[in-house]
Protein backbone atom coordinates (compact mmCIF):
# COMPACT_ATOMS: atom_id res chain seq x y z
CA UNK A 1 -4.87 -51.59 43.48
CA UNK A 2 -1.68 -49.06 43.67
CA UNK A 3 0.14 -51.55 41.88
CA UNK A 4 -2.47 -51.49 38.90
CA UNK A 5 -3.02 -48.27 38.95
CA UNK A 6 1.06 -47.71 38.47
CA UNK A 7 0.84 -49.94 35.34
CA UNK A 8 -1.44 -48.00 34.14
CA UNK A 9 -0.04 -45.06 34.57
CA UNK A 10 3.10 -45.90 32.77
CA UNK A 11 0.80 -46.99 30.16
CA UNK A 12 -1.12 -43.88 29.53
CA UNK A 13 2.31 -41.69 30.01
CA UNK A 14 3.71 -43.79 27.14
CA UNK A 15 0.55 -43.62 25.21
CA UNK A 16 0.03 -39.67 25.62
CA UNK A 17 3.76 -39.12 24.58
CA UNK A 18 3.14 -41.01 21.16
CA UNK A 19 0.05 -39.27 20.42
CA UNK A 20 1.75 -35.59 20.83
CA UNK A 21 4.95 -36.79 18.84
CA UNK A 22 2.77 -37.85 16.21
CA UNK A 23 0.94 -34.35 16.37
CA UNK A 24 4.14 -32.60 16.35
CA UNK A 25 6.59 -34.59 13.82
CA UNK A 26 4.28 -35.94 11.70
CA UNK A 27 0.70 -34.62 11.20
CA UNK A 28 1.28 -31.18 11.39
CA UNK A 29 4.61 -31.37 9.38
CA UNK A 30 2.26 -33.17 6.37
CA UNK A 31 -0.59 -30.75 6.98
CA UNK A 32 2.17 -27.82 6.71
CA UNK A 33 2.86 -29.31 3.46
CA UNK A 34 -0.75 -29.38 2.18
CA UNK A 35 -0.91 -25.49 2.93
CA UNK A 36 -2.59 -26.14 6.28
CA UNK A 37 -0.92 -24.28 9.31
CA UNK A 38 -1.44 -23.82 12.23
CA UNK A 39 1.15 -20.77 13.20
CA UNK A 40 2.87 -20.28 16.49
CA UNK A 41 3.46 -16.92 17.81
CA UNK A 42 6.91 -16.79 16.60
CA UNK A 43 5.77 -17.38 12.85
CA UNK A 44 3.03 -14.52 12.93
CA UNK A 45 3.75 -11.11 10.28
CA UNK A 46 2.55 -7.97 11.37
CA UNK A 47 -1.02 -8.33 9.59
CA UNK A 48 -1.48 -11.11 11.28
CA UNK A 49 -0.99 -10.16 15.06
CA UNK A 50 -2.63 -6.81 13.85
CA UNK A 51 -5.35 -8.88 13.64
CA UNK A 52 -5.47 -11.42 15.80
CA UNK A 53 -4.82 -8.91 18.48
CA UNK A 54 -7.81 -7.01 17.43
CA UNK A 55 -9.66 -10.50 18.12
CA UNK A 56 -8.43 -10.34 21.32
CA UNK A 57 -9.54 -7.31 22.88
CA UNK A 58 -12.61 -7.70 20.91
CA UNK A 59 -13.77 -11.25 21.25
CA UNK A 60 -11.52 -12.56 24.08
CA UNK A 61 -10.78 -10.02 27.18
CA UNK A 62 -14.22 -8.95 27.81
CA UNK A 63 -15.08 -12.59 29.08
CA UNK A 64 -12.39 -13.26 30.75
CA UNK A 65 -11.65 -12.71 34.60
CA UNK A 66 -8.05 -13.32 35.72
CA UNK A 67 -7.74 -13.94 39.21
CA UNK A 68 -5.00 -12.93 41.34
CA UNK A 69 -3.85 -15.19 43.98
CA UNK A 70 -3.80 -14.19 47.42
CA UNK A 71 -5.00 -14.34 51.11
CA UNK A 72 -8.30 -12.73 50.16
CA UNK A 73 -8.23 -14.92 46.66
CA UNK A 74 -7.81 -18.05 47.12
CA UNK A 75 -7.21 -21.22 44.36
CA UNK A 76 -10.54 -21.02 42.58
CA UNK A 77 -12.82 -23.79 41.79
CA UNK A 78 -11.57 -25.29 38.18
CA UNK A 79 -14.15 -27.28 36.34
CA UNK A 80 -13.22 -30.63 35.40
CA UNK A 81 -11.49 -30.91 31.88
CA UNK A 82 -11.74 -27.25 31.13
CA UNK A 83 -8.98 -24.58 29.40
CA UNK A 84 -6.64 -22.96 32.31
CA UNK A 85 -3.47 -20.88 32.63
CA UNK A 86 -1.43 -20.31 35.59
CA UNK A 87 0.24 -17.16 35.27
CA UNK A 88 4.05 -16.24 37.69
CA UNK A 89 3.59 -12.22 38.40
CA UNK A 90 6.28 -9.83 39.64
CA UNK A 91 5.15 -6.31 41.01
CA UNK A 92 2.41 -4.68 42.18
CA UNK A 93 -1.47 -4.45 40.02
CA UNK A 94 -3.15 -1.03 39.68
CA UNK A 95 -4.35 -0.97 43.30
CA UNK A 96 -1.44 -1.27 44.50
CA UNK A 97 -1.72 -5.12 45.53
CA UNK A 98 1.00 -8.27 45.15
CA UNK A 99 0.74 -11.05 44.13
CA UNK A 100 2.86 -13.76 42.48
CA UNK A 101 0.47 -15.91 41.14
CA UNK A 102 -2.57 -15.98 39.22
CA UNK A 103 -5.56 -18.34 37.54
CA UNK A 104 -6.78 -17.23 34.38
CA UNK A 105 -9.81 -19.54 32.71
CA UNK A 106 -10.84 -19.34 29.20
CA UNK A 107 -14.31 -19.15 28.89
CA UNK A 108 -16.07 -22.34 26.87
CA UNK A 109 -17.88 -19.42 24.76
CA UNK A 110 -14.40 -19.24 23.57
CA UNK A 111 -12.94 -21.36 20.25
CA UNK A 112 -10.07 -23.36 21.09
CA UNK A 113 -8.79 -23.38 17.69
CA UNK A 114 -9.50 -19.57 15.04
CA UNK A 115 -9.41 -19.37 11.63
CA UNK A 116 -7.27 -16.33 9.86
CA UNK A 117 -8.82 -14.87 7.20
CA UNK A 118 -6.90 -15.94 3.61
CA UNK A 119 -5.81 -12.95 2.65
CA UNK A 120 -3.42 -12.72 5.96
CA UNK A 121 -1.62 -16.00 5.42
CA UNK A 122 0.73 -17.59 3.11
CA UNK A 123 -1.04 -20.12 3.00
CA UNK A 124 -4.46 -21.85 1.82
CA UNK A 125 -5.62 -22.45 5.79
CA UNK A 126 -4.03 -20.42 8.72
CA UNK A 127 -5.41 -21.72 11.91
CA UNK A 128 -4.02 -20.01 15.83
CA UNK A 129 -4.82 -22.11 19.01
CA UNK A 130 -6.23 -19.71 21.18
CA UNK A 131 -3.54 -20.84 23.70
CA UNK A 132 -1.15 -18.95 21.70
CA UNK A 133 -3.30 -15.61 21.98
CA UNK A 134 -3.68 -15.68 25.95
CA UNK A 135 -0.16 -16.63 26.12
CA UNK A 136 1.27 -13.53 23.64
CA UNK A 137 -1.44 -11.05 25.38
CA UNK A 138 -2.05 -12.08 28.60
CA UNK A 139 0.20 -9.29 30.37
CA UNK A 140 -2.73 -6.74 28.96
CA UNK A 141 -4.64 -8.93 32.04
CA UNK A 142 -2.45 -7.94 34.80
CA UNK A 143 -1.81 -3.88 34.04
CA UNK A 144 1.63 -2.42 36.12
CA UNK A 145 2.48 -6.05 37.01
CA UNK A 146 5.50 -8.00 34.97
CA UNK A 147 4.28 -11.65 33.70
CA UNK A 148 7.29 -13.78 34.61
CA UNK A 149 5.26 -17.13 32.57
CA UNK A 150 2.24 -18.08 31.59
CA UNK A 151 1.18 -21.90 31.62
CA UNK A 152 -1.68 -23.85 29.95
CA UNK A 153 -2.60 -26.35 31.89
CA UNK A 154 -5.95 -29.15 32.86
CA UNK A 155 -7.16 -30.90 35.43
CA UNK A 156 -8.98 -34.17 34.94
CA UNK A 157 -11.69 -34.88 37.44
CA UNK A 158 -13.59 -38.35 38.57
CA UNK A 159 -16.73 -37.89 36.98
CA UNK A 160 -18.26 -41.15 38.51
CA UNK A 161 -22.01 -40.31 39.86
CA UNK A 162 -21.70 -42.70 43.26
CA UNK A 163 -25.55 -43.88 43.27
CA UNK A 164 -26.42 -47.32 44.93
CA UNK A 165 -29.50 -48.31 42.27
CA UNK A 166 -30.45 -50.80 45.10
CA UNK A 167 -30.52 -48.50 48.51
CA UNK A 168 -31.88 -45.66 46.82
CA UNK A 169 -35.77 -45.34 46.52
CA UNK A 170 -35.69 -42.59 43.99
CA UNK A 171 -33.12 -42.94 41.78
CA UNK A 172 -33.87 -39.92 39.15
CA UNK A 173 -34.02 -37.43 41.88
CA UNK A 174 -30.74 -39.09 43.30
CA UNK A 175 -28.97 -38.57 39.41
CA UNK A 176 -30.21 -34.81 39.39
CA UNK A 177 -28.92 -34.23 42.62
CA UNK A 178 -25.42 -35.50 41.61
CA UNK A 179 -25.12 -34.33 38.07
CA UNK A 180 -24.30 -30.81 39.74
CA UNK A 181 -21.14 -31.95 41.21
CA UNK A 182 -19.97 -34.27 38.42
CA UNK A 183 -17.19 -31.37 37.11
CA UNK A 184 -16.05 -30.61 40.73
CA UNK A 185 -14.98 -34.53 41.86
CA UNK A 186 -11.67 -35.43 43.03
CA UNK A 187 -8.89 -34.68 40.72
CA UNK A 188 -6.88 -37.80 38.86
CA UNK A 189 -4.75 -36.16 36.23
CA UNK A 190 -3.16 -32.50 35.80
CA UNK A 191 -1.94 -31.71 31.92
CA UNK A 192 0.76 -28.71 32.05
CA UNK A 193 2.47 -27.33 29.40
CA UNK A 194 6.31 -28.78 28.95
CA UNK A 195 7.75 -25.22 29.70
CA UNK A 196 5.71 -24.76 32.94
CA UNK A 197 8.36 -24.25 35.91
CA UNK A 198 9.36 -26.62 38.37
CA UNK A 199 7.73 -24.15 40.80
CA UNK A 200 4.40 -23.85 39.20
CA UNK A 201 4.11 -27.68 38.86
CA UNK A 202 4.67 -28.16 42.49
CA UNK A 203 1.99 -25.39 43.24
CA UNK A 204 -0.44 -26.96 40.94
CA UNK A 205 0.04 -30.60 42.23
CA UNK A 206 -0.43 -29.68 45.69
CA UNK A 207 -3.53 -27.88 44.72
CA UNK A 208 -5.43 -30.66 43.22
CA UNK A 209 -3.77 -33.11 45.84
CA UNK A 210 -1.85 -34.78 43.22
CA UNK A 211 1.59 -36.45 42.82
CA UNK A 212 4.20 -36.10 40.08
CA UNK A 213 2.83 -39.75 38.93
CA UNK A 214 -0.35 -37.48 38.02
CA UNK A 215 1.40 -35.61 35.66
CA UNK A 216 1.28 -34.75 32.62
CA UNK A 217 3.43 -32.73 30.23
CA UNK A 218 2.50 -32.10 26.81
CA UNK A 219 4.27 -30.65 23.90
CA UNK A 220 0.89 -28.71 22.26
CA UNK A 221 -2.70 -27.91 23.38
CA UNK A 222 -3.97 -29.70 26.31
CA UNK A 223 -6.95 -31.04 24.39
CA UNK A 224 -6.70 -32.26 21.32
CA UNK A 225 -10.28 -33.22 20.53
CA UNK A 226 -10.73 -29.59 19.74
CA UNK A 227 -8.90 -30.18 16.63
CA UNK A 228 -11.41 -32.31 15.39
CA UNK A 229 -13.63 -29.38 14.05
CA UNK A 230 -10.45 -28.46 11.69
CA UNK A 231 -11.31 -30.75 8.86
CA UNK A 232 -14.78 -29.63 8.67
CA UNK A 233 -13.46 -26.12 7.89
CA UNK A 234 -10.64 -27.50 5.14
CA UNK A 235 -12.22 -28.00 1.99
CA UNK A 236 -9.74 -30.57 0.39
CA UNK A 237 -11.25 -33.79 -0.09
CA UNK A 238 -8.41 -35.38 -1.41
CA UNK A 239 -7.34 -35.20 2.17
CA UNK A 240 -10.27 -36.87 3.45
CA UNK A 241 -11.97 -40.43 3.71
CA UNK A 242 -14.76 -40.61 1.28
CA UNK A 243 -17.88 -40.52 3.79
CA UNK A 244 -19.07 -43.71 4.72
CA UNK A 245 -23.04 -44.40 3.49
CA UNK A 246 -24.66 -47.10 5.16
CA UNK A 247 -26.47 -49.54 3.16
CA UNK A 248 -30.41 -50.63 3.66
CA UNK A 249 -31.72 -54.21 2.89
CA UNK A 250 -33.27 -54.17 -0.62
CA UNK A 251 -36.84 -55.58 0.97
CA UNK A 252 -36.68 -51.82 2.62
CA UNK A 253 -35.50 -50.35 -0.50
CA UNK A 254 -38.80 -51.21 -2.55
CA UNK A 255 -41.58 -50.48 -0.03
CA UNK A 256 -42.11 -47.31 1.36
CA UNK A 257 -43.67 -48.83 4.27
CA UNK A 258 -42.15 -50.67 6.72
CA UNK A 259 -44.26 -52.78 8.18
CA UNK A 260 -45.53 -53.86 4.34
CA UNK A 261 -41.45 -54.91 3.95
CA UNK A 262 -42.11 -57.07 7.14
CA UNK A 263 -44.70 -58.65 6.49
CA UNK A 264 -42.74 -59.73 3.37
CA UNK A 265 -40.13 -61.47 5.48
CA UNK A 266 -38.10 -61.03 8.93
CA UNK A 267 -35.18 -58.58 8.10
CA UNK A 268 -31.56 -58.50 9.53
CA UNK A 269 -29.80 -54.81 9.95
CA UNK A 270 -26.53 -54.79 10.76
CA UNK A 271 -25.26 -51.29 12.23
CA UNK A 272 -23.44 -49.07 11.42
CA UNK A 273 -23.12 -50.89 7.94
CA UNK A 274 -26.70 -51.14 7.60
CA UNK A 275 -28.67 -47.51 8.08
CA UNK A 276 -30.64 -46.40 10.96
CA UNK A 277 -33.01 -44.93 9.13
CA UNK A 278 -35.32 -47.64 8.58
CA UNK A 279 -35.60 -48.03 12.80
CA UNK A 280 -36.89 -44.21 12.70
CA UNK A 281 -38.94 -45.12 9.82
CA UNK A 282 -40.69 -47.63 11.95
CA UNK A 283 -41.05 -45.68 14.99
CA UNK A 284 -42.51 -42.85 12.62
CA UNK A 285 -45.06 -44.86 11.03
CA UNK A 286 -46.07 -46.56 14.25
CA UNK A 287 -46.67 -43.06 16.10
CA UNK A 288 -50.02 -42.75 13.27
CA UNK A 289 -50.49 -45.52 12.59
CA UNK A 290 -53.85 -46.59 13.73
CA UNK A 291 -53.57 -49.75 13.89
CA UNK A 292 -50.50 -49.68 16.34
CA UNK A 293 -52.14 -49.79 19.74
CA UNK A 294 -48.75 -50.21 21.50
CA UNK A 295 -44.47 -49.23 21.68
CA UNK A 296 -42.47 -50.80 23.81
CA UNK A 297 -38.92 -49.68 24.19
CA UNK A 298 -35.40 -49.46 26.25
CA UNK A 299 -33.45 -46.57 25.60
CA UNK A 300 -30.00 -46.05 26.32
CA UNK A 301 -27.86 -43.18 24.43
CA UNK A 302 -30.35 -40.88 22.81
CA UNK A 303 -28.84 -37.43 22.71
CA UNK A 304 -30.30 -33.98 23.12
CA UNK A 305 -31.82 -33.70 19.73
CA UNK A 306 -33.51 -37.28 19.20
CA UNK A 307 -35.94 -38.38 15.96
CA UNK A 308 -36.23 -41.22 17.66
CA UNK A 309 -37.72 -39.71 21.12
CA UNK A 310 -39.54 -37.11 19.52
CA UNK A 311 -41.53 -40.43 17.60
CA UNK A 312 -41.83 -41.91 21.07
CA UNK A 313 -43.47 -38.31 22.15
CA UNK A 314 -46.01 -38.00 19.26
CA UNK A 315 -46.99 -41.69 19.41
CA UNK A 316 -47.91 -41.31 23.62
CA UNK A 317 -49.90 -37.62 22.19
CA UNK A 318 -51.72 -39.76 20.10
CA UNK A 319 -52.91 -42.38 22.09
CA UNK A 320 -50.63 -45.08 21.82
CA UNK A 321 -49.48 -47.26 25.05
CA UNK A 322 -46.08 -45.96 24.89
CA UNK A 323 -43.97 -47.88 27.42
CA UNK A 324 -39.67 -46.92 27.99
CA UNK A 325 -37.32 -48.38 30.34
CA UNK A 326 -34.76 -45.62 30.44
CA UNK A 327 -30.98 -46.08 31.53
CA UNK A 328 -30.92 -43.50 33.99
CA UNK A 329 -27.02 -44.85 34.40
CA UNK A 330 -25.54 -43.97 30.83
CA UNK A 331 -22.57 -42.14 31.55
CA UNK A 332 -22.65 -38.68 30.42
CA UNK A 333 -26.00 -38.94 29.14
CA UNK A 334 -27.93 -38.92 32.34
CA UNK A 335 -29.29 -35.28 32.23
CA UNK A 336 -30.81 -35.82 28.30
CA UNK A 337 -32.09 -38.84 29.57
CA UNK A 338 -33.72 -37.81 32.67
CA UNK A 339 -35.18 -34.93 30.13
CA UNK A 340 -36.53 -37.18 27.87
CA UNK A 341 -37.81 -39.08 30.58
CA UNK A 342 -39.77 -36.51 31.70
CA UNK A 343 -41.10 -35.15 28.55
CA UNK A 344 -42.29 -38.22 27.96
CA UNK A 345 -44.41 -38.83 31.33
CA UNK A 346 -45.83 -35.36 30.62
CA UNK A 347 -47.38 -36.72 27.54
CA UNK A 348 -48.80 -39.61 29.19
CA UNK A 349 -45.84 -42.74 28.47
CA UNK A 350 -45.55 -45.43 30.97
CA UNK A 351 -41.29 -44.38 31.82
CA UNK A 352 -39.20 -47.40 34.05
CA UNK A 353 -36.65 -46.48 35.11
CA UNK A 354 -33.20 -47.87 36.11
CA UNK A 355 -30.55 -50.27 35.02
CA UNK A 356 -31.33 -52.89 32.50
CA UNK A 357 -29.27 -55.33 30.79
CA UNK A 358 -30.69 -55.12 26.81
CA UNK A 359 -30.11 -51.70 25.93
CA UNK A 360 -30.68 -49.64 22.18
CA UNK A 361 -29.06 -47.05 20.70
């Protein structure tokens, strides 16, 4: 197992180097060049940290707590995947306390990634990681005390629910009591900034009873899927794919309803080529439809906001049989699917649970 878990390791350092050399030499270069920017501190004029210090002590200190490290403070409790800095202090704070370290966690309420308004850049789209802001005001934190460095950093937690489906007798109430501790499991990987010191690194490993093989050191934000909300802000779509629209057989196409197209003929959809919609469609019809005495269904990944359960809700209201075997075990969908699951025995729907082999999307 150690000697797998080293391969892989060397594979995912490799991998996670690639990834921020292609953020840093090649997409944002091209983006640059497209009047997209995303400006470091160094690169901000006066209007611009005008403003987006006003954004800070408007929008940004009032939520956040920093948290000085000592005997009566100890490491606090970091939740698994979230925003951190790790702050080296010289001096004493205004009650007259020392400390040389400190935690300071951004808030989730927080964006990641902030738009400047046009008129303050040179360009078409400014964008400022919030990482940048904490790091160019975070002494306004820690009043009377110098701030030696300040480092981004994340810790990535196992998230594994550890549920035996066989031994336990009631395995919903078993998932809810986990889900709790899901962002607080043992730590398996620690993202630092590249300019974090030697000395913070150590502090930080030892923390989250890591090893240097743990460690990662990246040259940008710590999580890049926050940049995925950037395109839906740009509006250049000569920079985009054309959106993909999914087809629907032409038997669908001609009737309105879908169980007339059926009886014309079995019909094939092929997803994600094919739509969804006519699925829904079905489900939607059957739910009033009075000739539909029955639904019978496994459900897998439905989401917090589901057509397709809210069908499954109005059919059991109105008197069908409605019978689901939910997959209590979909990882990271547990909790909407123990809600559904219980929305939908409130409305009278037969609900099995556990794990099943056929599942639906």
């Amino acid at each position: 197992a150690r000697e797998v878990y080293r391969l892989v390791c060397d594979e995912t350092h490799a991998l996670v180097k690639e990834q921020y050399a292609l953020l840093n030499e090649e997409i944002l270069p091209l983006l640059a060049s497209e009047g997209i920017r995303f400006l470091k501190r160094a690169d901000w004029s006066p209007a611009q940290r005008e403003w987006i210090s006003a954004f800070f002590f408007r929008e940004a200190m009032p939520v956040i707590t920093p948290i000085g490290l000592d005997p009566s403070h100890p490491f606090p409790r970091v939740l698994n995947k979230s925003l951190n800095f790790a702050v080296e202090l010289e001096g004493r704070d205004a009650f007259g306390r020392s400390s040389d370290a400190a935690i300071v966690q951004a808030p989730r309420v927080l964006p990641r990634v902030i738009q400047l308004p046009r008129e303050l850049g040179d360009s078409e789209y400014c964008f400022v990681f919030l990482s940048s802001i904490l790091h160019e005001f975070v002494h306004e934190l820690f009043a009377g005390m110098k701030v030696l460095g300040c480092y981004q950093f994340r810790v990535t937690r196992n998230s594994n629910l550890f549920v035996d489906e066989e031994a336990v007798k009631n395995l919903r109430t078993k998932i809810q009591g986990e889900l709790p501790q899901r962002h607080f499991g043992d730590a398996v990987r620690l993202e630092v900034a590249n300019n974090c010191s030697e000395a913070m690194t150590e502090f930080l490993l030892g923390q989250f009873n890591l090893t240097e093989r743990d460690l990662y050191r990246v040259a940008g934000p710590v999580n890049l899927v926050r940049l995925m909300q950037v395109p839906d802000w740009v509006m250049r779509d000569n920079l985009k794919f054309k959106p993909f629209k999914p087809g629907t057989p032409k038997a669908l196409e001609k009737s309105g309803n879908v169980f007339e197209a059926i009886r014309g003929g079995d019909i094939l959809l092929h997803h994600p080529y094919q739509s969804f919609n006519p699925i829904i469609e079905l489900l939607e019809q059957s739910a009033t439809d009075p000739q539909v005495v029955a639904i019978k269904m496994t459900v897998y990944r439905t989401g917090t906001d589901s057509v397709l359960m809210q069908s499954l809700l109005r059919a059991a209201q109105n008197g069908k049989e409605v019978t689901v075997v939910v997959e209590l075990m979909a990882r990271f969908d547990e909790e909407a699917n123990i809600g559904w699951a219980t929305k939908l025995e409130e409305v009278g729907a037969h609900v099995i649970y556990g794990v099943v082999g056929y599942k639906v999307h």
